[in-house]
N, C-alpha and C. Protein backbone atom coordinates (compact mmCIF):
# COMPACT_ATOMS: atom_id res chain seq x y z
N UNK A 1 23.67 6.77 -13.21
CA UNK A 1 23.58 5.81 -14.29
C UNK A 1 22.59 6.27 -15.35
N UNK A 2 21.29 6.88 -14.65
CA UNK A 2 20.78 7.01 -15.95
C UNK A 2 21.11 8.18 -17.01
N UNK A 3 22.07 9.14 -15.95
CA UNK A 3 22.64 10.44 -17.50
C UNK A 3 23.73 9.89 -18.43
N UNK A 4 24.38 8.67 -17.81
CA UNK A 4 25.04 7.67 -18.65
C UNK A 4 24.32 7.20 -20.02
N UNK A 5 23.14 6.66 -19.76
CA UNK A 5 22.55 6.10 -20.56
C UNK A 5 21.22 7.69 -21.55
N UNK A 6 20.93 8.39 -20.62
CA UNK A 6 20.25 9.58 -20.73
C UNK A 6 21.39 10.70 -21.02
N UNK A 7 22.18 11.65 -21.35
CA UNK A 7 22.94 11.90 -20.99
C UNK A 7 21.94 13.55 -20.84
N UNK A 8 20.61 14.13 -21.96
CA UNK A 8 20.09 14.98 -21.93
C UNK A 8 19.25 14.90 -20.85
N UNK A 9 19.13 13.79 -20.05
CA UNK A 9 18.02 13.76 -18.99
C UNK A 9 18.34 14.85 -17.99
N UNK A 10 16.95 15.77 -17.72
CA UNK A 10 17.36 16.76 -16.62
C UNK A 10 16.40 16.68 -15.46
N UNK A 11 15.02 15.78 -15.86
CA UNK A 11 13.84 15.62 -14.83
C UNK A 11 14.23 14.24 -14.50
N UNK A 12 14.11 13.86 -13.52
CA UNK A 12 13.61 12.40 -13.25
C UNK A 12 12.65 12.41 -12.17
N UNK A 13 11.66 11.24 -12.38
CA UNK A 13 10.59 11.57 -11.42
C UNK A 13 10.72 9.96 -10.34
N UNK A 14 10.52 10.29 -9.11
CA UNK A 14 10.54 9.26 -8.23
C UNK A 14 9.29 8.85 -7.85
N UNK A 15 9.19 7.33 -8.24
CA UNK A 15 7.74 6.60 -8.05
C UNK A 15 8.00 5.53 -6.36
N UNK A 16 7.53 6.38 -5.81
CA UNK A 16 7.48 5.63 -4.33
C UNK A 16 6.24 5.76 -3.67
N UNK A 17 6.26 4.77 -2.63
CA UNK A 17 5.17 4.53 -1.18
C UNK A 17 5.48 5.53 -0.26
N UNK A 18 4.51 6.66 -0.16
CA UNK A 18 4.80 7.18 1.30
C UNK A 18 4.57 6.59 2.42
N UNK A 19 3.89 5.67 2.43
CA UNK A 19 4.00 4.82 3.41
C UNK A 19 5.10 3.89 3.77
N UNK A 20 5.98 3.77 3.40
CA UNK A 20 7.02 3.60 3.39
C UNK A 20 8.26 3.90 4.37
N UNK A 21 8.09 3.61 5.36
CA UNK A 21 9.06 4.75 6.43
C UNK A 21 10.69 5.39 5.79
N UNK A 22 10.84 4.49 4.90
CA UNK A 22 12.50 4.94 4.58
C UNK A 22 12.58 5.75 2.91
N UNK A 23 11.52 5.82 2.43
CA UNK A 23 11.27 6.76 1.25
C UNK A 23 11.84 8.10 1.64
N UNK A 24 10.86 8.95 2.99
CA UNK A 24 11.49 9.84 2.75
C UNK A 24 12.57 10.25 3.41
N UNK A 25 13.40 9.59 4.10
CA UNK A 25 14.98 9.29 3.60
C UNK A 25 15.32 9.39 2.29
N UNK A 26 15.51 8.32 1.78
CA UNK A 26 15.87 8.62 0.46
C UNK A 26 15.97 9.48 -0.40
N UNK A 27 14.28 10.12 -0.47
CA UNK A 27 14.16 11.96 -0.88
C UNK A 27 15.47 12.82 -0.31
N UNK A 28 14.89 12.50 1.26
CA UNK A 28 16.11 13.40 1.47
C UNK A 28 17.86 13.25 1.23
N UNK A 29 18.09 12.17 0.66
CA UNK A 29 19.49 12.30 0.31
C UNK A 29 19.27 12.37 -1.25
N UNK A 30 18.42 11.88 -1.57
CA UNK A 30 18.54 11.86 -3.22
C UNK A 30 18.48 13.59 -3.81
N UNK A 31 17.69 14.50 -2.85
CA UNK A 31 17.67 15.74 -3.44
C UNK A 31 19.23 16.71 -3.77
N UNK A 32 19.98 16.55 -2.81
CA UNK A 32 21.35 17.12 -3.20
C UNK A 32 22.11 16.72 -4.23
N UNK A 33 22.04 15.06 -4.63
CA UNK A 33 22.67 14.56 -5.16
C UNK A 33 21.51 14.95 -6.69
N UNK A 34 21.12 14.97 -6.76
CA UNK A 34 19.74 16.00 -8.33
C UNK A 34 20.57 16.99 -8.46
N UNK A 35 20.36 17.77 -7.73
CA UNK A 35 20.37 19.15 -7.55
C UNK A 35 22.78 19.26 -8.40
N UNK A 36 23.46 18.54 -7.72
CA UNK A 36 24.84 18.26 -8.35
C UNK A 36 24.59 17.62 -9.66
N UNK A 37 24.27 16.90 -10.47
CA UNK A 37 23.73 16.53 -11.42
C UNK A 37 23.36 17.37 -12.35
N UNK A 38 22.73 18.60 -11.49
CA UNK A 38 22.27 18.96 -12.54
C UNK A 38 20.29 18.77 -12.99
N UNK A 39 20.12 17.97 -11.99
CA UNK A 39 18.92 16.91 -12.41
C UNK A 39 17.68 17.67 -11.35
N UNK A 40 16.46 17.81 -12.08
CA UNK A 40 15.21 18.29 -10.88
C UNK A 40 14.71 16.84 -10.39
N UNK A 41 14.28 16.51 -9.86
CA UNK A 41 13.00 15.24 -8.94
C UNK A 41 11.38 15.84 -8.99
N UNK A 42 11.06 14.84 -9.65
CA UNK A 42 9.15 14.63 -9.74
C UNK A 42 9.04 14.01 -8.60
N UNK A 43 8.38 14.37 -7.50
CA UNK A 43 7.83 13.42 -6.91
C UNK A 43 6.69 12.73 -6.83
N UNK A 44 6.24 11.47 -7.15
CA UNK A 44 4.91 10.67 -7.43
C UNK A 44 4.86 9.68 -6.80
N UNK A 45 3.90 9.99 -5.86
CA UNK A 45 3.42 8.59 -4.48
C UNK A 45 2.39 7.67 -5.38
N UNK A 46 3.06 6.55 -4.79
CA UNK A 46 1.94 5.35 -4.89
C UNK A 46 1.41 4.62 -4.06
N UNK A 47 0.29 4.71 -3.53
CA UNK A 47 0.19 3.84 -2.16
C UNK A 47 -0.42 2.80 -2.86
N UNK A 48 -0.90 2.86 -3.68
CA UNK A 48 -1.69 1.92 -4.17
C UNK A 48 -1.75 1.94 -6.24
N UNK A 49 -1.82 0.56 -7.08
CA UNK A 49 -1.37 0.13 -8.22
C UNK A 49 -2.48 1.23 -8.73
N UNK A 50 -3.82 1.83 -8.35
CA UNK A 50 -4.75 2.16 -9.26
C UNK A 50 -3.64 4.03 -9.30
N UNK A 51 -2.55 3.66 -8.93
CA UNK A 51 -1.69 5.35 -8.42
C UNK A 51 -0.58 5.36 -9.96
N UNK A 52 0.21 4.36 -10.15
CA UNK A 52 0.68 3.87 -11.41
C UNK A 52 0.56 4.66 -12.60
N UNK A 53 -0.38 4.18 -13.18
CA UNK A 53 -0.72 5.25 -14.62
C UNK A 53 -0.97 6.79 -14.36
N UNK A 54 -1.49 7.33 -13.59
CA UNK A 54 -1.81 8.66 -13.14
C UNK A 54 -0.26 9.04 -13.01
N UNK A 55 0.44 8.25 -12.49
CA UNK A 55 2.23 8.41 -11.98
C UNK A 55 3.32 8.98 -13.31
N UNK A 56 2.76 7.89 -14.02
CA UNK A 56 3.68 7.83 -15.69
C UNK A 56 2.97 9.04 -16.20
N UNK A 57 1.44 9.01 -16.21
CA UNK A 57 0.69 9.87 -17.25
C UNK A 57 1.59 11.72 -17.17
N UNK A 58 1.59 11.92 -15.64
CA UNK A 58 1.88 13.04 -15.23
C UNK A 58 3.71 13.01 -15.40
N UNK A 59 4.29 12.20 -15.01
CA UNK A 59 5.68 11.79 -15.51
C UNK A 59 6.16 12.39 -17.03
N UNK A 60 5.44 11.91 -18.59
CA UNK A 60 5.16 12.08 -19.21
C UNK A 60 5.18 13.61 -19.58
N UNK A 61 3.91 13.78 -18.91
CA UNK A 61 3.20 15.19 -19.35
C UNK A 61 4.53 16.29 -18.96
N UNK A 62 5.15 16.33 -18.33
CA UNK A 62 5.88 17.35 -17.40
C UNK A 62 7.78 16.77 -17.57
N UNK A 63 7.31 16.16 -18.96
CA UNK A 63 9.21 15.95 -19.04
C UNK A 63 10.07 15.19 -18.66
N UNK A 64 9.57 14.39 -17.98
CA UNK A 64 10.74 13.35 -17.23
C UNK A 64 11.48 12.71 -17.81
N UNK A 65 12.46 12.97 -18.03
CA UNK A 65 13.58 12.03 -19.22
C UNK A 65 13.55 10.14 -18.16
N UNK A 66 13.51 10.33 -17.40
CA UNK A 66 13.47 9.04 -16.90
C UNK A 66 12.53 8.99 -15.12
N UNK A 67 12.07 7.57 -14.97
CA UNK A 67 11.51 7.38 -13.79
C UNK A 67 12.59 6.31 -13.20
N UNK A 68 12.56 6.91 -11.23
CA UNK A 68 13.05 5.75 -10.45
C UNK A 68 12.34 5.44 -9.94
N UNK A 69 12.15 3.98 -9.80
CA UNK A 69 10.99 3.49 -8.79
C UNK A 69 11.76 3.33 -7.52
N UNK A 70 11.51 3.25 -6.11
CA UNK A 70 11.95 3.20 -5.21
C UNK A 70 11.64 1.73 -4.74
N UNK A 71 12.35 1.01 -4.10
CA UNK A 71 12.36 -0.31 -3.55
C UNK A 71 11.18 -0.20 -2.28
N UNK A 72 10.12 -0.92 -2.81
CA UNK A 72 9.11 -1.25 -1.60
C UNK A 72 8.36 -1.99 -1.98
N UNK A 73 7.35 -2.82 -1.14
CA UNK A 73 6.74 -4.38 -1.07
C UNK A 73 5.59 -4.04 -1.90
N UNK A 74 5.03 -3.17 -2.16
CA UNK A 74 3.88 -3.00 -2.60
C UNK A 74 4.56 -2.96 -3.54
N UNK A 75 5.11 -1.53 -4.29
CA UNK A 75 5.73 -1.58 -5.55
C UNK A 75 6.62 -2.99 -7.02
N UNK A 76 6.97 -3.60 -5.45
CA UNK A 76 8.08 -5.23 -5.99
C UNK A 76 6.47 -5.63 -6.39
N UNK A 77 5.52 -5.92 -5.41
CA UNK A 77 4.56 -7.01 -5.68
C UNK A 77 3.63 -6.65 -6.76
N UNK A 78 3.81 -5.14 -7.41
CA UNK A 78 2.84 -5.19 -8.42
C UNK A 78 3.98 -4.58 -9.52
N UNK A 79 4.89 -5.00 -9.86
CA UNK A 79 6.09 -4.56 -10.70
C UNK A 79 5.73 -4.85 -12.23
N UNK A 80 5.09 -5.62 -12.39
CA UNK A 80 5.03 -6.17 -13.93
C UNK A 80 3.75 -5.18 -14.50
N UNK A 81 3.02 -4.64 -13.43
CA UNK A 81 1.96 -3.40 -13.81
C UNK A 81 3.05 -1.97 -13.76
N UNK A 82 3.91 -1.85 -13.10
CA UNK A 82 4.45 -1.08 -12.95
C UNK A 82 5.63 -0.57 -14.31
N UNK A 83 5.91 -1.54 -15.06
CA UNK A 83 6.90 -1.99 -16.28
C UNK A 83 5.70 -1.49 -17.09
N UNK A 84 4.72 -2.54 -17.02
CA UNK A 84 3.78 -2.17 -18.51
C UNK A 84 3.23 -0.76 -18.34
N UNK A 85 3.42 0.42 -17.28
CA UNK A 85 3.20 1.46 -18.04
C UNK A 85 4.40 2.22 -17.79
N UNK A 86 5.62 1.65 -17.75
CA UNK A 86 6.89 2.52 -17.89
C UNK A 86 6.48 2.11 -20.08
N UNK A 87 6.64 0.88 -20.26
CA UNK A 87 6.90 0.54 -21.73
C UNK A 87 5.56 1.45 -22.20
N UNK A 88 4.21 2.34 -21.88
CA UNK A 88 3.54 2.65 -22.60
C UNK A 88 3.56 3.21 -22.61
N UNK A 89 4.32 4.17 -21.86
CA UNK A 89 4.62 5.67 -22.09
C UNK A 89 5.96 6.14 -22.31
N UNK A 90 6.78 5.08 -22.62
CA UNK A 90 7.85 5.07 -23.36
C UNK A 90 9.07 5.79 -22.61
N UNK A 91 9.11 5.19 -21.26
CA UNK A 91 10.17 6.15 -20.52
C UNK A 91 11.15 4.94 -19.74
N UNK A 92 12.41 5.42 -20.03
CA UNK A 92 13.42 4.64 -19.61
C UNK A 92 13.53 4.13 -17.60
N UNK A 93 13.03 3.14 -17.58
CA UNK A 93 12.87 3.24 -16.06
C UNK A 93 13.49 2.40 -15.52
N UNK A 94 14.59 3.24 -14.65
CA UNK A 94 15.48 2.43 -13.45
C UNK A 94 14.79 1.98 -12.18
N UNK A 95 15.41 0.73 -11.82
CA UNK A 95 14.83 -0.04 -10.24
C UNK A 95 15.51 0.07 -9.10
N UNK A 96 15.28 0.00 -7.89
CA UNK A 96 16.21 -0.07 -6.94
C UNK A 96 16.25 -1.88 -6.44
N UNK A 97 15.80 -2.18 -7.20
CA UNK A 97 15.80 -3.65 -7.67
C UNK A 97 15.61 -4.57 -8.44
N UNK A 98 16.66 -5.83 -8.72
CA UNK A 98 16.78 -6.22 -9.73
C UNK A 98 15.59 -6.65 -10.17
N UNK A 99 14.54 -7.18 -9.44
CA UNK A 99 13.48 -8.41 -10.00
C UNK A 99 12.41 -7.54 -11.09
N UNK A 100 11.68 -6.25 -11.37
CA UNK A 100 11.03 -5.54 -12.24
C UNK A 100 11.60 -5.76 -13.39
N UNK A 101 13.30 -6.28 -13.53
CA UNK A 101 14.04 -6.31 -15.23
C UNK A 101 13.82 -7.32 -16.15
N UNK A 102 13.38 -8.49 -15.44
CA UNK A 102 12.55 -9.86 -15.71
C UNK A 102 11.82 -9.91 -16.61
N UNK A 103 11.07 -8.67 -16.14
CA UNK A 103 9.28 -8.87 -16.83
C UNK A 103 9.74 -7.74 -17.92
N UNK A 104 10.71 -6.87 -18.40
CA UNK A 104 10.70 -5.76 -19.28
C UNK A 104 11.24 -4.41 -18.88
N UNK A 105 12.10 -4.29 -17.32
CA UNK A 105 12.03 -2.78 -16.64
C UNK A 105 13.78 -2.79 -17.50
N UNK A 106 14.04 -1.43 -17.68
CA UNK A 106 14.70 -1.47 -18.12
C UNK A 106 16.42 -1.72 -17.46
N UNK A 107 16.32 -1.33 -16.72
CA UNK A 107 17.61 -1.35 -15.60
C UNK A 107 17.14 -1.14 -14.04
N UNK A 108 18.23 -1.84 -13.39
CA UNK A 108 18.00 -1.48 -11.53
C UNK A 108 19.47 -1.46 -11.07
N UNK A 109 19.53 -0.98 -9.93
CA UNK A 109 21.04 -1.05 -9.21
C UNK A 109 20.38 -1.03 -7.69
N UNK A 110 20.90 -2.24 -6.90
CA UNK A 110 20.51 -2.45 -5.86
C UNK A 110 21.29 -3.20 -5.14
N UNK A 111 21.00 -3.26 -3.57
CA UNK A 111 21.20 -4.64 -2.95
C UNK A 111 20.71 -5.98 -3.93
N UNK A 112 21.67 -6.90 -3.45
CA UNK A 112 20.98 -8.21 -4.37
C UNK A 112 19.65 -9.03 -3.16
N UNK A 113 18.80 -8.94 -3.70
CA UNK A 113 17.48 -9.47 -3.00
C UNK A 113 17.71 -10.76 -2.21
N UNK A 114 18.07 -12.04 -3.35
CA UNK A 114 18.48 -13.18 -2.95
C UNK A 114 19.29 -13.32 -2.11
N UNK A 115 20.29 -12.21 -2.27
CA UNK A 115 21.41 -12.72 -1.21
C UNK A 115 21.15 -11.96 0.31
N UNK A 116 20.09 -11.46 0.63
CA UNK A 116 19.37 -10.43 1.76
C UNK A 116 18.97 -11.93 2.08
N UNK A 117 18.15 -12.83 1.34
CA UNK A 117 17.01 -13.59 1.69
C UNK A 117 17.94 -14.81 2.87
N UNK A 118 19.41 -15.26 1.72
CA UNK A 118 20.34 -16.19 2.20
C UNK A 118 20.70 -15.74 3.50
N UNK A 119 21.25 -14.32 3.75
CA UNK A 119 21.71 -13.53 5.09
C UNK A 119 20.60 -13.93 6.47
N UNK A 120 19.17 -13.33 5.73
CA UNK A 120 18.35 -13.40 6.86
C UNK A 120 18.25 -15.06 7.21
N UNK A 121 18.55 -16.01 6.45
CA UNK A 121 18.52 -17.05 7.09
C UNK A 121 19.24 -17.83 7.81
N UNK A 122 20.81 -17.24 7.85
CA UNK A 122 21.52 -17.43 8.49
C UNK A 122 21.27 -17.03 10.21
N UNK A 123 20.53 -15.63 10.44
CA UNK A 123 19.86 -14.95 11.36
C UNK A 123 19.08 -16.11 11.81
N UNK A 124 18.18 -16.60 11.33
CA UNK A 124 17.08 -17.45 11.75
C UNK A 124 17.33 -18.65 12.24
N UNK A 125 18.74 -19.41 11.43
CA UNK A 125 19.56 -20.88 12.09
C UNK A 125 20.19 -20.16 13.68
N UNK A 126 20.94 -19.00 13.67
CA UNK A 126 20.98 -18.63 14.98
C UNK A 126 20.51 -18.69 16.31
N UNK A 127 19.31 -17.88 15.87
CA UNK A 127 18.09 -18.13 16.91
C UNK A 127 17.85 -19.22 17.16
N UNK A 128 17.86 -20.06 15.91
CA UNK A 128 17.15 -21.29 16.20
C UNK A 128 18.39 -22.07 16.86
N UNK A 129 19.30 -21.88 17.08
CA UNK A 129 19.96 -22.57 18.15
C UNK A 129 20.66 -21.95 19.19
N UNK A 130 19.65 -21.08 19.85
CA UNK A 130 19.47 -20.30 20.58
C UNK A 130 20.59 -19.22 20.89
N UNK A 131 20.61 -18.31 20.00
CA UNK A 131 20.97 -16.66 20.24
C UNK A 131 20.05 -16.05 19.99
N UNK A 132 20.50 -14.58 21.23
CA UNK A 132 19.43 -13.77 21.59
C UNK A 132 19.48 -12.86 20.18
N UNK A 133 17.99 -12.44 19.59
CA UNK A 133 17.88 -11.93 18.61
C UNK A 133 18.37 -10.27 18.95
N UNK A 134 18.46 -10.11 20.46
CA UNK A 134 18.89 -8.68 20.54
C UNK A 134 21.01 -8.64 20.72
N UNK A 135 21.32 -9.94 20.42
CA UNK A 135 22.82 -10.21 20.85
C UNK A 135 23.36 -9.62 19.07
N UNK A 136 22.58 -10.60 18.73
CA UNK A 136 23.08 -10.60 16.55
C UNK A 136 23.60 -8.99 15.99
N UNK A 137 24.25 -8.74 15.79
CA UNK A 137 24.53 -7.36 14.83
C UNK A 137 23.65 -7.28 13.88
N UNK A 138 23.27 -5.84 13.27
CA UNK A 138 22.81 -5.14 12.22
C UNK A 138 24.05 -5.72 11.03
N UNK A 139 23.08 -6.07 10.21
CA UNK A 139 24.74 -6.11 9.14
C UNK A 139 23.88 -5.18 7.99
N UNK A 140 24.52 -4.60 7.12
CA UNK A 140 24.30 -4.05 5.91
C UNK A 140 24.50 -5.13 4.74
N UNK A 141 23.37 -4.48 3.67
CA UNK A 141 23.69 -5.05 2.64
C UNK A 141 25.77 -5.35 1.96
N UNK A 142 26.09 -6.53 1.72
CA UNK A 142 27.82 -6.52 0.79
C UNK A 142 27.06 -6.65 -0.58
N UNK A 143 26.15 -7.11 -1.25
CA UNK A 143 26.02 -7.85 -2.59
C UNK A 143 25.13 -6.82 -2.93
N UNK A 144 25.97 -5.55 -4.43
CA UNK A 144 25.03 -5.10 -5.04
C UNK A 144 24.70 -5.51 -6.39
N UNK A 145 23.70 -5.06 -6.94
CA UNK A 145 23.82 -5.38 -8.74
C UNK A 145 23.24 -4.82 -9.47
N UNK A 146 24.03 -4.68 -10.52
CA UNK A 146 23.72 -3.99 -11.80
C UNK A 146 22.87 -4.65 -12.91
N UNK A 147 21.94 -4.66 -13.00
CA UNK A 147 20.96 -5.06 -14.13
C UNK A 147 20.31 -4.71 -15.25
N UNK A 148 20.82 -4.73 -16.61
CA UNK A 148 20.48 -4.29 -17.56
C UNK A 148 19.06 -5.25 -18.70
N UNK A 149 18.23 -4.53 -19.35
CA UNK A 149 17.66 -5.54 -20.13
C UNK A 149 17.90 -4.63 -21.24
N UNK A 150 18.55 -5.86 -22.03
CA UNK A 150 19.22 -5.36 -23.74
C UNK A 150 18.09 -5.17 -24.51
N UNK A 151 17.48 -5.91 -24.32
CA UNK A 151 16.06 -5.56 -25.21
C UNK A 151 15.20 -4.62 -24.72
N UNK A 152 14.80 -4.31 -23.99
CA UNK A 152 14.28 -3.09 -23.60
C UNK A 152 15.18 -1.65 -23.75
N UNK A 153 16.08 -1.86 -23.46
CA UNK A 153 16.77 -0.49 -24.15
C UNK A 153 16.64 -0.39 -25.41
N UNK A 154 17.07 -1.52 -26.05
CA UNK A 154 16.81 -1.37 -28.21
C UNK A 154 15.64 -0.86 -28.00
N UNK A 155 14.59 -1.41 -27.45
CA UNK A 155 12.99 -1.01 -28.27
C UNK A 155 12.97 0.10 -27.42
N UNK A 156 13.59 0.83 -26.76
CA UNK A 156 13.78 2.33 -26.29
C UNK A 156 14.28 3.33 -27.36
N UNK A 157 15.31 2.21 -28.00
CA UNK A 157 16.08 3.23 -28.79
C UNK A 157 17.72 3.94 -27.89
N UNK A 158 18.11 3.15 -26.90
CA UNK A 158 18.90 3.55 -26.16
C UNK A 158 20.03 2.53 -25.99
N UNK A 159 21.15 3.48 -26.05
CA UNK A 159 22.82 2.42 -26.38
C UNK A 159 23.28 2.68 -24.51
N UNK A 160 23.57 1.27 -24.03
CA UNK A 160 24.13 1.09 -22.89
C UNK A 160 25.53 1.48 -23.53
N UNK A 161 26.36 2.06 -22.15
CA UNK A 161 27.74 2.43 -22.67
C UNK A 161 28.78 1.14 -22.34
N UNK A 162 29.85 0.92 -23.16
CA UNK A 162 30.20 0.11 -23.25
C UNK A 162 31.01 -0.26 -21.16
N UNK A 163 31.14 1.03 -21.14
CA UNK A 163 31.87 0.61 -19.79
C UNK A 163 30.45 0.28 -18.74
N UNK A 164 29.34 0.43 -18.75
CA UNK A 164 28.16 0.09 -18.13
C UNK A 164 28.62 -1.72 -18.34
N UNK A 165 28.12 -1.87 -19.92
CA UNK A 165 28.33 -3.38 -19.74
C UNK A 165 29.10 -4.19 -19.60
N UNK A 166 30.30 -3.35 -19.38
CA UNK A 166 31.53 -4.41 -18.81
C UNK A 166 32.04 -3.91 -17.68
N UNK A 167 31.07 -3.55 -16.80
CA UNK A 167 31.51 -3.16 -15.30
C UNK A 167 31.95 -4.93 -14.48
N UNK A 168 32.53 -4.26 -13.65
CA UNK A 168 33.11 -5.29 -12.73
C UNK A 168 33.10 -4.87 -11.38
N UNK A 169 32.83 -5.75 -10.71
CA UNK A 169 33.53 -5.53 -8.77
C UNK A 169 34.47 -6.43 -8.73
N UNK A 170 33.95 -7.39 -7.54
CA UNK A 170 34.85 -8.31 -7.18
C UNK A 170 34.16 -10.02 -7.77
N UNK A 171 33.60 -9.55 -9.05
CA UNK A 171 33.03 -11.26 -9.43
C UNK A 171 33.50 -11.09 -10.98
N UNK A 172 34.30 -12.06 -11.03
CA UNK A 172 35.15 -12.78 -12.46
C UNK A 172 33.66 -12.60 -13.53
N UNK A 173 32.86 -12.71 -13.43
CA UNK A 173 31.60 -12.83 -14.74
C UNK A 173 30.91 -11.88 -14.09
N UNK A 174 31.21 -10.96 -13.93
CA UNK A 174 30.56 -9.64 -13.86
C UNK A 174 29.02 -9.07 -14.49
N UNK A 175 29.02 -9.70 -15.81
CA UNK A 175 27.76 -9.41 -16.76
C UNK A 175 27.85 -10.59 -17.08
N UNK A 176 26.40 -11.37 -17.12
CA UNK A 176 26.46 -12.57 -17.04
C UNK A 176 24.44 -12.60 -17.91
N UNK A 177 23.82 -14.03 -18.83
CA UNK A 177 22.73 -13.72 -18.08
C UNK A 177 22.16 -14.06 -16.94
N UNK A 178 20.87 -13.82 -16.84
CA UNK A 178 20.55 -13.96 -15.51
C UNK A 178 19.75 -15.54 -16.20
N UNK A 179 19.84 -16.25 -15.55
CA UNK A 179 18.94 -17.61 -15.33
C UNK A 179 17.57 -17.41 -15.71
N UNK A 180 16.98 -17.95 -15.98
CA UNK A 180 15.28 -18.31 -16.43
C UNK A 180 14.65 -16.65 -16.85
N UNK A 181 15.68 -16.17 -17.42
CA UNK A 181 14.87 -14.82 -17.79
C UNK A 181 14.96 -14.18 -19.08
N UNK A 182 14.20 -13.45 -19.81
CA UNK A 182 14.20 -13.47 -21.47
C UNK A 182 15.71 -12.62 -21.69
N UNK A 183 15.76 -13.50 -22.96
CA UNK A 183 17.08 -13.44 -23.98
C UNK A 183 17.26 -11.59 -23.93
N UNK A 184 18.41 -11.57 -23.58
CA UNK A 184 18.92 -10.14 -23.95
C UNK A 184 19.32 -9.15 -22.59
N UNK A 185 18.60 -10.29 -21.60
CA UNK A 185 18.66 -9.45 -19.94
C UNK A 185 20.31 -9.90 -19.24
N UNK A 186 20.95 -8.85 -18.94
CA UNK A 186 22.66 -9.10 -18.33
C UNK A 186 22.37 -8.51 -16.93
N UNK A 187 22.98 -9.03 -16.23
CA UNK A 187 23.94 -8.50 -14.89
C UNK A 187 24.82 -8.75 -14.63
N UNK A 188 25.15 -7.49 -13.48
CA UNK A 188 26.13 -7.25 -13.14
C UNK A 188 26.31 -7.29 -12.25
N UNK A 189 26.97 -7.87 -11.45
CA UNK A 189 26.97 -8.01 -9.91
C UNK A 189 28.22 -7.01 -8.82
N UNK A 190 28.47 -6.93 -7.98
CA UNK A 190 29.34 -6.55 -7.25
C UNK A 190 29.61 -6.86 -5.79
């Protein structure tokens, strides 16, 4: 998505928790799929928010046409620090989740959060009327989504492609806005 929107992008740098047990997973599948692209990987750990600006600064310095942040609790919980120095160093930054697009991030493609939250509670009425938590299946994420913020791309200077914003899965309002969030932010669901 982002050479869609990037199409000269050839660095992208990945902002994750090594602490994280499933990061470096991810590395490891995300590197082949760079490497077909066309695309190199920065790698920049954050264990901690004072890691952030040092992240972008060096991001920055060394070319990165764009940053991915990687989906993790630390990262979600300090996201709106994480946005304000994607916007100050002026780099187009994708999420592996939707909620950073709220506050200003520019795009994410992910599992849908909310609908993880609805799942696990279905898990929990279970138990609670007694099934064994080792009986229940693993289920995988079904609900992904596409999240764009229109205004943050303009003040990027960057044109979403038209087939980006009229993607579809299997939901009739596909790009929609999102509820209680500033004018110009769409998703996309699947």
């Amino acid at each position: 998505m982002l050479k869609e929107i990037g199409p000269r992008i050839s660095r992208v740098a990945i902002l994750g928790n090594p602490a994280n047990d499933g990061y470096a997973r991810v590395l490891k599948a995300l590197k082949p799929v760079a490497r077909s692209l066309g695309m190199s990987l920065q790698i920049r750990n954050a264990r901690r928010p004072d890691d952030f600006e040092p992240a972008f600064t060096a991001a920055t310095r060394e070319h990165a046409g764009a940053p991915f942040v990687f989906t993790d609790g630390m990262l979600l919980l300090h996201r709106t620090r994480i946005v304000e120095r994607a916007a100050k160093h002026r780099l187009p930054t994708m999420y592996g989740t939707s909620e950073p697009v709220d506050p200003g991030g520019l795009m994410a493609y992910g599992p849908s959060m909310p609908d993880g939250f609805r799942r696990a509670a279905t898990y929990v009425d279970k138990i609670l009327k007694g099934a064994k938590p080792g009986d229940l299946p693993i289920e995988q994420p079904t609900k992904f989504e596409l999240v764009i913020n229109l205004k943050t791309a303009k003040a990027l200077g960057l044109t979403i492609p038209p087939s980006r914003r009229a993607q579809r899965d299997s939901v009739p309002e596909a790009i929609r806005p999102v509820p209680g969030s500033p004018r110009g932010t769409e998703v996309a669901a699947g």
